[in-house]
PDB file of N, CA and C in Angstrom:
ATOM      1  N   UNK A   1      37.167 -16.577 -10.686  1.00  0.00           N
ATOM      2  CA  UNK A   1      36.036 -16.487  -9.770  1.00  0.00           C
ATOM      3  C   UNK A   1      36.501 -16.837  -8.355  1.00  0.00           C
ATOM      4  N   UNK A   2      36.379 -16.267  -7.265  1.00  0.00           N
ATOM      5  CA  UNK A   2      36.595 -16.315  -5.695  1.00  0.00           C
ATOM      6  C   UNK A   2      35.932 -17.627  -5.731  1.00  0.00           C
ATOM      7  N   UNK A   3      36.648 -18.331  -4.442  1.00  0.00           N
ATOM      8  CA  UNK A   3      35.875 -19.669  -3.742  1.00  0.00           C
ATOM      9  C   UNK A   3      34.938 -18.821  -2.427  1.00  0.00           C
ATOM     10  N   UNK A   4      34.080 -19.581  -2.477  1.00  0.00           N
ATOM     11  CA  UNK A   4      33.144 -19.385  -1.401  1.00  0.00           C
ATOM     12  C   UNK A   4      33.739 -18.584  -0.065  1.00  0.00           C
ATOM     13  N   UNK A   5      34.900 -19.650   0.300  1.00  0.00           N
ATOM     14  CA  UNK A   5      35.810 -18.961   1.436  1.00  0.00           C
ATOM     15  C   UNK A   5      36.531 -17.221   1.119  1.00  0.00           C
ATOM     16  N   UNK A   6      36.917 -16.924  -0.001  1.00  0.00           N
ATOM     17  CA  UNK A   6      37.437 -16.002  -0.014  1.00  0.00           C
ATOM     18  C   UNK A   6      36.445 -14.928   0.017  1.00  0.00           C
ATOM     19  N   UNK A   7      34.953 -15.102  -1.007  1.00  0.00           N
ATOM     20  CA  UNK A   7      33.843 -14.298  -0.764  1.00  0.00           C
ATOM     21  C   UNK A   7      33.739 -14.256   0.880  1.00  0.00           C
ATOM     22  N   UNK A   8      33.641 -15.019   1.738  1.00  0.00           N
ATOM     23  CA  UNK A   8      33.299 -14.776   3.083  1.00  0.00           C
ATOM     24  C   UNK A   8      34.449 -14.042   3.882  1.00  0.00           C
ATOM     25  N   UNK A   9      35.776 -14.433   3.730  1.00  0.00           N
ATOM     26  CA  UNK A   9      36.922 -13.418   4.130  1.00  0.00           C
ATOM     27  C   UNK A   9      36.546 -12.317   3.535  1.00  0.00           C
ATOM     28  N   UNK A  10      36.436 -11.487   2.645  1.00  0.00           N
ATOM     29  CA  UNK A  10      36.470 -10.278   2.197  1.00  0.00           C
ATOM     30  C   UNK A  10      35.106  -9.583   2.830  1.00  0.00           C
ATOM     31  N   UNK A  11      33.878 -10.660   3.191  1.00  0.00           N
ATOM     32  CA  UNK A  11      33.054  -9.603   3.617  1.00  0.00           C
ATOM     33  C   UNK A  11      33.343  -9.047   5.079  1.00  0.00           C
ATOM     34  N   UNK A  12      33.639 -10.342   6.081  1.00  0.00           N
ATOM     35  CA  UNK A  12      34.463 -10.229   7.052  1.00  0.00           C
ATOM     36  C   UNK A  12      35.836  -8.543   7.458  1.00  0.00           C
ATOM     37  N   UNK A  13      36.210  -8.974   6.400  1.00  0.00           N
ATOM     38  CA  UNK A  13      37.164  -7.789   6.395  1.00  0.00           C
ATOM     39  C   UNK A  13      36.083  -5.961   6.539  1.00  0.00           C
ATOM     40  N   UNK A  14      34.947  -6.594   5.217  1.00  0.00           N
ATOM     41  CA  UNK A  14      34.017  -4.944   5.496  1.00  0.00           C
ATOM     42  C   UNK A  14      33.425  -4.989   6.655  1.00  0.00           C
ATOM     43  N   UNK A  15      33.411  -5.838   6.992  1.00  0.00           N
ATOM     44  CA  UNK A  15      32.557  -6.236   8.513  1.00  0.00           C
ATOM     45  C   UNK A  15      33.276  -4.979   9.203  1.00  0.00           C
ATOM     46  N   UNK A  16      34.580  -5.769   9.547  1.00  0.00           N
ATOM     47  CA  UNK A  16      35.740  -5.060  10.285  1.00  0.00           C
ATOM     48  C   UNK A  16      36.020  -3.294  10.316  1.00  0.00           C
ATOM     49  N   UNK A  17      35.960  -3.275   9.059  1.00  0.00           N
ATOM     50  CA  UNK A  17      35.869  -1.894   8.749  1.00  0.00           C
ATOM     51  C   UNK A  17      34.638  -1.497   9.332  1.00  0.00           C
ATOM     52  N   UNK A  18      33.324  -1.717   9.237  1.00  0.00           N
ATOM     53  CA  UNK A  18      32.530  -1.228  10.021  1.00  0.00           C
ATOM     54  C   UNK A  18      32.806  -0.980  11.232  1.00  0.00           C
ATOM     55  N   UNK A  19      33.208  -1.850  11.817  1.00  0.00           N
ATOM     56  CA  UNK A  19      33.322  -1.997  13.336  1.00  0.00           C
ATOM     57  C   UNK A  19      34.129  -0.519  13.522  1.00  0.00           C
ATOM     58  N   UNK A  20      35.296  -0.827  12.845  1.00  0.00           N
ATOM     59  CA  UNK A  20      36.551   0.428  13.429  1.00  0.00           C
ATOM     60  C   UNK A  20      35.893   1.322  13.567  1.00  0.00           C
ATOM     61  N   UNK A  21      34.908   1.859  11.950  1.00  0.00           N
ATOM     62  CA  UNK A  21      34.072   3.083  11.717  1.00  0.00           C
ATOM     63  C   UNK A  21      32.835   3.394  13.251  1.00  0.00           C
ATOM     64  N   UNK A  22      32.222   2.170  13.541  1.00  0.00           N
ATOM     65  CA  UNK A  22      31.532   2.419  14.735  1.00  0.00           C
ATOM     66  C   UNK A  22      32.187   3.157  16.021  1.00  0.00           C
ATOM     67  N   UNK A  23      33.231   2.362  16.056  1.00  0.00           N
ATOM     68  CA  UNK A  23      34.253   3.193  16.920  1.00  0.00           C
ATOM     69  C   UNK A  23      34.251   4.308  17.456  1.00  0.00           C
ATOM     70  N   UNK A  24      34.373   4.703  15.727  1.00  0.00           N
ATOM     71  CA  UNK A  24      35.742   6.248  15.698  1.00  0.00           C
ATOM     72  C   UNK A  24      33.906   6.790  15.533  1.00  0.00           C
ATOM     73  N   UNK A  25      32.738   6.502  15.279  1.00  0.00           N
ATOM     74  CA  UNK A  25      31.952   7.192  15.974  1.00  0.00           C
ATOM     75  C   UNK A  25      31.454   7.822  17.070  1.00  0.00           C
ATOM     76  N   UNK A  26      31.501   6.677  17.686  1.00  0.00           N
ATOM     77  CA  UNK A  26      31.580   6.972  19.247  1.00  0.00           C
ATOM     78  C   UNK A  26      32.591   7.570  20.006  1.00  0.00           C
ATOM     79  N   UNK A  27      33.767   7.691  19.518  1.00  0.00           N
ATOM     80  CA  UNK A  27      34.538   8.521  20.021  1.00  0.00           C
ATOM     81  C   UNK A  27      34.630  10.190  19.609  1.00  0.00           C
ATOM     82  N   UNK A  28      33.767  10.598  18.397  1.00  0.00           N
ATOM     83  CA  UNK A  28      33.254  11.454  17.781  1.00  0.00           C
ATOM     84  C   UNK A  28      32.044  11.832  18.642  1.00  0.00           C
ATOM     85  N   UNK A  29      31.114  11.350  19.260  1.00  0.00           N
ATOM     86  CA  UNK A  29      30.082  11.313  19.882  1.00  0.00           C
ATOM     87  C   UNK A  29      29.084  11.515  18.407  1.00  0.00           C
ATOM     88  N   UNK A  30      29.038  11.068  17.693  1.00  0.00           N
ATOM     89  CA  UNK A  30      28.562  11.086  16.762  1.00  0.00           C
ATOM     90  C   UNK A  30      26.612  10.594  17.109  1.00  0.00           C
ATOM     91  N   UNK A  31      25.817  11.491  16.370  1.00  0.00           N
ATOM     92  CA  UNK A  31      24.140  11.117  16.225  1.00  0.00           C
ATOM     93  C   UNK A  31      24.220   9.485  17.194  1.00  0.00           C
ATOM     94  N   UNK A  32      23.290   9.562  17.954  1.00  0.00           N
ATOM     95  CA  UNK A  32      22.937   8.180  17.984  1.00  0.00           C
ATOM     96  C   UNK A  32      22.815   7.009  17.154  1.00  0.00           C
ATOM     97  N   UNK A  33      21.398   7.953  16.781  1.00  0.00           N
ATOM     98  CA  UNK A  33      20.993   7.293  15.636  1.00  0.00           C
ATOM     99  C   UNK A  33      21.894   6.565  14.396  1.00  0.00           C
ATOM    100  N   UNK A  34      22.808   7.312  13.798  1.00  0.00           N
ATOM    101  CA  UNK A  34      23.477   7.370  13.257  1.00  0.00           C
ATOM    102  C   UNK A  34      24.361   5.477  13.647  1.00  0.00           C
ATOM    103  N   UNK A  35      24.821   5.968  14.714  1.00  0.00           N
ATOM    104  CA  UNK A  35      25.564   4.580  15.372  1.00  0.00           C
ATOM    105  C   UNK A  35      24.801   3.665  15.344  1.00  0.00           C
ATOM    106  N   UNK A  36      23.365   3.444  16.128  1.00  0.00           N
ATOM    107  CA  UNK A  36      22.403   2.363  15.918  1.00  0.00           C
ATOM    108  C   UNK A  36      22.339   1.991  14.532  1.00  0.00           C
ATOM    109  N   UNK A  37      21.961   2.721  13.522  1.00  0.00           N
ATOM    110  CA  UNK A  37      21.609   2.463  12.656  1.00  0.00           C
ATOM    111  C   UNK A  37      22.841   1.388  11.535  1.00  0.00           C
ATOM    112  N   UNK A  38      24.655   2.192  11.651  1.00  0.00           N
ATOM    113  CA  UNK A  38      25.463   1.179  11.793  1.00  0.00           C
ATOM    114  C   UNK A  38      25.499  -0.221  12.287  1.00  0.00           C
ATOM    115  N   UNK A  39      24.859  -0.045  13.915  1.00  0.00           N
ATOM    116  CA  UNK A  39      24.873  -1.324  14.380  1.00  0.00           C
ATOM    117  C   UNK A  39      24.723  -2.447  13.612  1.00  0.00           C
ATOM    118  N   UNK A  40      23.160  -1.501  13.148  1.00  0.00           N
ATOM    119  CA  UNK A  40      22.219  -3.011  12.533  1.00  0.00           C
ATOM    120  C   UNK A  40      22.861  -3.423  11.441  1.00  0.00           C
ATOM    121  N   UNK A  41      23.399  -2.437  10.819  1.00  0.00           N
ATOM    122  CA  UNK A  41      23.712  -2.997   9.469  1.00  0.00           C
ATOM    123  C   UNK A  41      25.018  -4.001   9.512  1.00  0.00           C
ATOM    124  N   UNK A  42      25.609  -3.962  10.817  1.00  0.00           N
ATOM    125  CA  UNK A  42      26.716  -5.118  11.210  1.00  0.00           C
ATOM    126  C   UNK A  42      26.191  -6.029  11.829  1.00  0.00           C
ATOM    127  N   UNK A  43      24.802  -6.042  12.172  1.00  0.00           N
ATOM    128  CA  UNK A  43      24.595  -7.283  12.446  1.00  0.00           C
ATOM    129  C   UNK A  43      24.142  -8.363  11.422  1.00  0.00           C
ATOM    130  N   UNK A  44      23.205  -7.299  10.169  1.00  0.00           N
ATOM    131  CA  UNK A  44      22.739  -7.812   9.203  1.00  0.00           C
ATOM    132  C   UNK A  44      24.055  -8.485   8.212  1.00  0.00           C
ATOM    133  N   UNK A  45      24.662  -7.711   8.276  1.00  0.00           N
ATOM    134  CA  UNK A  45      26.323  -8.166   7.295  1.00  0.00           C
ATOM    135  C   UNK A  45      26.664  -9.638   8.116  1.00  0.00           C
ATOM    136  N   UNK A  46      26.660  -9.871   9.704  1.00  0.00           N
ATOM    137  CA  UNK A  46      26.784 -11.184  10.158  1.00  0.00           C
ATOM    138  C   UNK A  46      26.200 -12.225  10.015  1.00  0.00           C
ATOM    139  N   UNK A  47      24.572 -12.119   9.564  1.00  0.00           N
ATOM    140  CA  UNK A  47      23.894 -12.870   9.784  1.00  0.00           C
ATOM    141  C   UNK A  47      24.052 -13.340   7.997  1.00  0.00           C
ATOM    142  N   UNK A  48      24.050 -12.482   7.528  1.00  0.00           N
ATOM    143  CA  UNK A  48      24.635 -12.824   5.724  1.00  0.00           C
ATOM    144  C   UNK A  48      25.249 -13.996   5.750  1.00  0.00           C
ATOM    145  N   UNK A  49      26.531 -13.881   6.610  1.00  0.00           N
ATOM    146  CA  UNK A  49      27.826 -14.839   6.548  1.00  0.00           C
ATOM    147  C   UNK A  49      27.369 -16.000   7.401  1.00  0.00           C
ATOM    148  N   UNK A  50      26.252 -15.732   8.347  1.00  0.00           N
ATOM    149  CA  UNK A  50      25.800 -17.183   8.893  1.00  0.00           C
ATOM    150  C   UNK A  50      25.036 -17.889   8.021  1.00  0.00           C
ATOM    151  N   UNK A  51      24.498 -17.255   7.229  1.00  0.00           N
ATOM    152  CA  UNK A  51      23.611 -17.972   6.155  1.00  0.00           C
ATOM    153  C   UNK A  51      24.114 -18.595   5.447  1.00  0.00           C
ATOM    154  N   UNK A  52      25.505 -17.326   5.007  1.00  0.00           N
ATOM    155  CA  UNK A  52      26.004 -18.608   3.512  1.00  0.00           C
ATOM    156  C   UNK A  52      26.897 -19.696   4.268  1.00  0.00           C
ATOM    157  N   UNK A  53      26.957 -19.707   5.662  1.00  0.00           N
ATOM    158  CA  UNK A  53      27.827 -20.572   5.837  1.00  0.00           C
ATOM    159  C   UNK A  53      27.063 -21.997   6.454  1.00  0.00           C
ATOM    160  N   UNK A  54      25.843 -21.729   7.075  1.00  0.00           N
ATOM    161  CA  UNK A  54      24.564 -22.812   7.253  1.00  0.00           C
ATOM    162  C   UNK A  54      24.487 -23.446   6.264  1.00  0.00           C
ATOM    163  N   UNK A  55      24.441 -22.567   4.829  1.00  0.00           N
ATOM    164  CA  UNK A  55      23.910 -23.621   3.630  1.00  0.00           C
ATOM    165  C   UNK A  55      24.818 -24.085   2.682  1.00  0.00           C
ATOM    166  N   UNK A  56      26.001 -24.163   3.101  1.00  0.00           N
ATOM    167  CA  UNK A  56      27.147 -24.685   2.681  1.00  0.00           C
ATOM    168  C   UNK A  56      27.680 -25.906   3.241  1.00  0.00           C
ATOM    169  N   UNK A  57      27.228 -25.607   4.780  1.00  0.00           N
ATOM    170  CA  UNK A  57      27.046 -26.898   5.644  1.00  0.00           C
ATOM    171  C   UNK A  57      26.299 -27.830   5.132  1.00  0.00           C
ATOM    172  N   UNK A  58      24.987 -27.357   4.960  1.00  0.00           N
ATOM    173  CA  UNK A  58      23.478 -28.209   5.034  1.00  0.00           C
ATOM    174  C   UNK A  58      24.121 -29.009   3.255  1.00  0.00           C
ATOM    175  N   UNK A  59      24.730 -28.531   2.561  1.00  0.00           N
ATOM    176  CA  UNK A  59      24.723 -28.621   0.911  1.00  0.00           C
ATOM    177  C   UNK A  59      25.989 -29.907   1.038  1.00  0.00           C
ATOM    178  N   UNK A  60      26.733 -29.631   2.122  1.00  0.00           N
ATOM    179  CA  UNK A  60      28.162 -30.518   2.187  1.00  0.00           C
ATOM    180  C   UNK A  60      27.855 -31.230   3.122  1.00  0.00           C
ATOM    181  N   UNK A  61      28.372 -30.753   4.594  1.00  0.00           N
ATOM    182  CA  UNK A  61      28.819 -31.404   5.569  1.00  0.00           C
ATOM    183  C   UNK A  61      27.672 -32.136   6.038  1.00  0.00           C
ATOM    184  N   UNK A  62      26.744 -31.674   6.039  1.00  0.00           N
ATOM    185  CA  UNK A  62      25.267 -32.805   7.078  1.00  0.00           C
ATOM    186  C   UNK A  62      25.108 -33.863   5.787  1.00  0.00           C
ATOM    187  N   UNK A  63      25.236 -33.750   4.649  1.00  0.00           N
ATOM    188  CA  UNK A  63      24.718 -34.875   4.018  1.00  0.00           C
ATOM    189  C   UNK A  63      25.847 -35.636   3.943  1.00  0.00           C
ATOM    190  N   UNK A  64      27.270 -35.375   3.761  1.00  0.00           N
ATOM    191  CA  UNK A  64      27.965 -36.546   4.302  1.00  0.00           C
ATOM    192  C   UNK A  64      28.054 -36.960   5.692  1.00  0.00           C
ATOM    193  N   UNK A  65      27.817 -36.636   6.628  1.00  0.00           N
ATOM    194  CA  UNK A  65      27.337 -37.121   7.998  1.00  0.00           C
ATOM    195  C   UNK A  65      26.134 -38.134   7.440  1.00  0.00           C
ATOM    196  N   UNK A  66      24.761 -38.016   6.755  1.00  0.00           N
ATOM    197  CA  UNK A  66      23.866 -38.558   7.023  1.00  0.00           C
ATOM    198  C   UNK A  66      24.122 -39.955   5.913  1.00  0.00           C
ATOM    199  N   UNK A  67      25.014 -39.532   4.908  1.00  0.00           N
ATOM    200  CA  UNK A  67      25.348 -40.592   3.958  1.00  0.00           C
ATOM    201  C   UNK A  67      26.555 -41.809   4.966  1.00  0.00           C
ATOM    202  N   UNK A  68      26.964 -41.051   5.555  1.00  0.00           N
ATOM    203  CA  UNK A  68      28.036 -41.916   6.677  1.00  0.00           C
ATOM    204  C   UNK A  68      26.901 -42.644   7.754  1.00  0.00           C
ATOM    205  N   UNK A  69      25.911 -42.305   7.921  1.00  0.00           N
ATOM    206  CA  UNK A  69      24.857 -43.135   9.312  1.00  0.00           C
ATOM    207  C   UNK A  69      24.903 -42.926  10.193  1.00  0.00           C
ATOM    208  N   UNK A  70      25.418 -40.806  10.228  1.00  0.00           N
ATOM    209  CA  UNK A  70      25.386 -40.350  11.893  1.00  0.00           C
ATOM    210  C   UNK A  70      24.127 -39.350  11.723  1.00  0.00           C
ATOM    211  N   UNK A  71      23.061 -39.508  11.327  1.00  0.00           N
ATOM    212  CA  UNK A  71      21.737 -38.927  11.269  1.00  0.00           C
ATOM    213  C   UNK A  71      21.367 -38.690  12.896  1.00  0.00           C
ATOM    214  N   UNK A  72      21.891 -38.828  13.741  1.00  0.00           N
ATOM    215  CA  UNK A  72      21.757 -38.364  14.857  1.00  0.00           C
ATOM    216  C   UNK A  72      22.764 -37.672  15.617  1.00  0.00           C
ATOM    217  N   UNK A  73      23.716 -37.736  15.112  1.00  0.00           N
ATOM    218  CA  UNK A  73      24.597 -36.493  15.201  1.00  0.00           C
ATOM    219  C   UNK A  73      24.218 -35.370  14.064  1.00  0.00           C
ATOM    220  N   UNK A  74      23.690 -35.440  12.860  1.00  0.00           N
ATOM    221  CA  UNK A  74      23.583 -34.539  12.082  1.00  0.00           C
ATOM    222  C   UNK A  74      22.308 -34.006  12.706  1.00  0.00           C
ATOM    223  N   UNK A  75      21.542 -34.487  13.230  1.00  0.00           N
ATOM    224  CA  UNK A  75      20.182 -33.592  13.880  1.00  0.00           C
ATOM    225  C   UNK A  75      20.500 -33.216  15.171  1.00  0.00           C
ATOM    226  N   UNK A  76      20.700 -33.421  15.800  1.00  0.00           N
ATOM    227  CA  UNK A  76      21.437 -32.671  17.291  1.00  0.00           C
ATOM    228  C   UNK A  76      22.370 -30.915  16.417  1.00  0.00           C
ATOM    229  N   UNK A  77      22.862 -31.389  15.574  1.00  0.00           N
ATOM    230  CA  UNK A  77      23.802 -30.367  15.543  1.00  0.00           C
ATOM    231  C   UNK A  77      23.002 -29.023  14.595  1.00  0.00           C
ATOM    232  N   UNK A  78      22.075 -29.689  13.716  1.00  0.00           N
ATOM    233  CA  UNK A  78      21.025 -28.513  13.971  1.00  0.00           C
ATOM    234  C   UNK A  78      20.297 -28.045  14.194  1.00  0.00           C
ATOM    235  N   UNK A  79      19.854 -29.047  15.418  1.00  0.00           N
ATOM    236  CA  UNK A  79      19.110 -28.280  16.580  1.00  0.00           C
ATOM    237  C   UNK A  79      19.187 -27.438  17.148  1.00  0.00           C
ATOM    238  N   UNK A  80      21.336 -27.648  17.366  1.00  0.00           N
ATOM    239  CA  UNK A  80      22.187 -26.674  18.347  1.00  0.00           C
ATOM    240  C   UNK A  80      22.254 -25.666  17.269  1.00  0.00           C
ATOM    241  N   UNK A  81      22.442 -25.600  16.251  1.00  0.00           N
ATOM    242  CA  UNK A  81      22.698 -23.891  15.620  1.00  0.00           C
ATOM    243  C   UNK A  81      21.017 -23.421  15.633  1.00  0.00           C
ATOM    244  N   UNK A  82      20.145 -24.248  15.316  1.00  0.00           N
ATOM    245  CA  UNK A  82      18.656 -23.637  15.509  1.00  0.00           C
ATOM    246  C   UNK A  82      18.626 -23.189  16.615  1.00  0.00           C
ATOM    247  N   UNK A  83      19.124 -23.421  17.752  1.00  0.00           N
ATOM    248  CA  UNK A  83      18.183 -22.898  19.246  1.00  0.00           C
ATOM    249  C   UNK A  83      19.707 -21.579  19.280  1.00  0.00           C
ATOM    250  N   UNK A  84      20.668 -21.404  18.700  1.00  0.00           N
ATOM    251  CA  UNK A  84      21.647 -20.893  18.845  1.00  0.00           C
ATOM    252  C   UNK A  84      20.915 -19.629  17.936  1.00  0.00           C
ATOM    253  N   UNK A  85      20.901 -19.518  16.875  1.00  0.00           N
ATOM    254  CA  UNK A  85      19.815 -18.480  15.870  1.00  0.00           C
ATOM    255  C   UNK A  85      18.817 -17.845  16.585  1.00  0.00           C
ATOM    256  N   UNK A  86      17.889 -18.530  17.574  1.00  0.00           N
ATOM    257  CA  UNK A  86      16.552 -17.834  18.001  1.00  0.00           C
ATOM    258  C   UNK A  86      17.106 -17.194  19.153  1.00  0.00           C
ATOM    259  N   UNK A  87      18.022 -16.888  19.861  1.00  0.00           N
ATOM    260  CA  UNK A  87      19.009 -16.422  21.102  1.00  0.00           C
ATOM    261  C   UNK A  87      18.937 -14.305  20.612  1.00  0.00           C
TER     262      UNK A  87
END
């Protein structure tokens, strides 16, 4: 079974491949539409990998911060990815 990290490298990698593919669209002059519609789906593939990587945080890293007694560094910091998300 993949570790978490390697699931997120490999989507990364299709990410990538999208991207090139957006590319070599636009250099095709390819449908608009067509390209937009790519777009989204690379943004949606990003926001995937922000998710699983928020709640991998929230599952690990903030609760040993808050078990350590930096509960105010652990809330500042997701404040900063919250106001960073609504952007």
């Amino acid at each position: 079974m993949k570790t978490d990290k390697q699931k997120l490298i490999r989507r990364l990698k299709i990410i990538e491949g999208q991207v090139r593919g957006l590319e070599e669209m636009l250099e095709k002059d390819s449908y608009c539409i067509n390209i937009i519609t790519q777009t989204s789906a690379v943004k949606s593939a990003l926001s995937g990998i922000e998710d699983a990587l928020m709640e991998n945080h929230l599952g690990s890293c903030l609760i040993h911060q808050i078990k350590n007694g930096k509960e105010k560094s652990a809330t500042e910091e997701i404040l900063k990815v919250y106001r960073l998300k609504r952007k």
